[in-house]
Protein backbone atom coordinates (compact mmCIF):
# COMPACT_ATOMS: atom_id res chain seq x y z
CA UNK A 1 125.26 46.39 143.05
CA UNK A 2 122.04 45.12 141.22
CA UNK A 3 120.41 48.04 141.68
CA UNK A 4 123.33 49.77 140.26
CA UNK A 5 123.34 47.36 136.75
CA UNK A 6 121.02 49.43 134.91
CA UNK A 7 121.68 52.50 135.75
CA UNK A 8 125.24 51.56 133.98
CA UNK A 9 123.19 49.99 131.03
CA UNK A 10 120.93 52.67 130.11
CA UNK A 11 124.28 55.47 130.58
CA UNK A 12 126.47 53.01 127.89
CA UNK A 13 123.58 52.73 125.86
CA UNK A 14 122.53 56.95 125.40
CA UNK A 15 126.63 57.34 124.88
CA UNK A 16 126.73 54.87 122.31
CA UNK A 17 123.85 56.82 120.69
CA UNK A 18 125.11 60.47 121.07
CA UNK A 19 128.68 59.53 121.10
CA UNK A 20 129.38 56.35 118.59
CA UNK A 21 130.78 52.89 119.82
CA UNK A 22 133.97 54.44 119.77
CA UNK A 23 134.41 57.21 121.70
CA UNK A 24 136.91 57.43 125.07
CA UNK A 25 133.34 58.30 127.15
CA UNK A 26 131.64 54.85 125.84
CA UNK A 27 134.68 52.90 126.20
CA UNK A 28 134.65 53.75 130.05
CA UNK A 29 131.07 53.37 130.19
CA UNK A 30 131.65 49.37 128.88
CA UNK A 31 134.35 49.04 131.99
CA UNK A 32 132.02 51.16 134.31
CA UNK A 33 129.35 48.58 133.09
CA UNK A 34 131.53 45.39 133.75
CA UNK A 35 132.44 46.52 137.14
CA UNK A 36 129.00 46.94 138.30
CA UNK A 37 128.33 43.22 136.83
CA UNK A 38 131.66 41.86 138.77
CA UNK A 39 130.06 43.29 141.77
CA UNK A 40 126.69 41.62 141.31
CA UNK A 41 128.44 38.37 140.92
CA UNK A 42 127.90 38.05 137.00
CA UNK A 43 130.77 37.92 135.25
CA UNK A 44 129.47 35.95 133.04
CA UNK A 45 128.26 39.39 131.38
CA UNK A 46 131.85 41.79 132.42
CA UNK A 47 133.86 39.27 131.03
CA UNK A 48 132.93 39.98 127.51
CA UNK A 49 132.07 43.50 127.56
CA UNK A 50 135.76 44.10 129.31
CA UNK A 51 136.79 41.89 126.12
CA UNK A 52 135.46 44.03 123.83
CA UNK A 53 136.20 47.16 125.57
CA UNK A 54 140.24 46.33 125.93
CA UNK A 55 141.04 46.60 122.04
CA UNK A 56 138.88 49.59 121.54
CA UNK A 57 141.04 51.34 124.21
CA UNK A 58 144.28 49.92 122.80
CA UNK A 59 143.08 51.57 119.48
CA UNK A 60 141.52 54.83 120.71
CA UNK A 61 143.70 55.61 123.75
CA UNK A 62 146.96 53.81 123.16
CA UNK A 63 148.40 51.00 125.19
CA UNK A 64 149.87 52.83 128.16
CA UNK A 65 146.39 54.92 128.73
CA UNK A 66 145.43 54.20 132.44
CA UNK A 67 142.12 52.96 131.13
CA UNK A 68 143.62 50.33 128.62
CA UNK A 69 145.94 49.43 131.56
């Protein structure tokens, strides 16, 4: 799973460029992201990106979106 980390990283950071912070493809990238740091035991780092990434799916995809869910 550390291996993994920044691999996620560096794909949430080129669809935040191309894409905007807002897009459906970014907002799975930020829980693809806090999976990955759940697995490596930090979740000290997914807790706040799934924080952040919960309301912008709420907005973007609507509450009963699997995603948001």
């Amino acid at each position: 799973a550390d291996r993994a980390v920044p691999l996620f990283e560096q794909s949430l950071e080129r669809k935040r460029a191309q894409l905007g912070p807002e897009h459906a493809e970014v907002i799975v990238g930020m829980y693809n992201l806090a999976r990955a740091y759940q697995a490596a035991g930090k979740p000290e780092q997914a807790v706040p990106l799934l924080e952040a990434a919960v309301p912008l799916a709420r907005a973007k995809l609507g509450p009963d979106h699997p995603s948001t869910l």
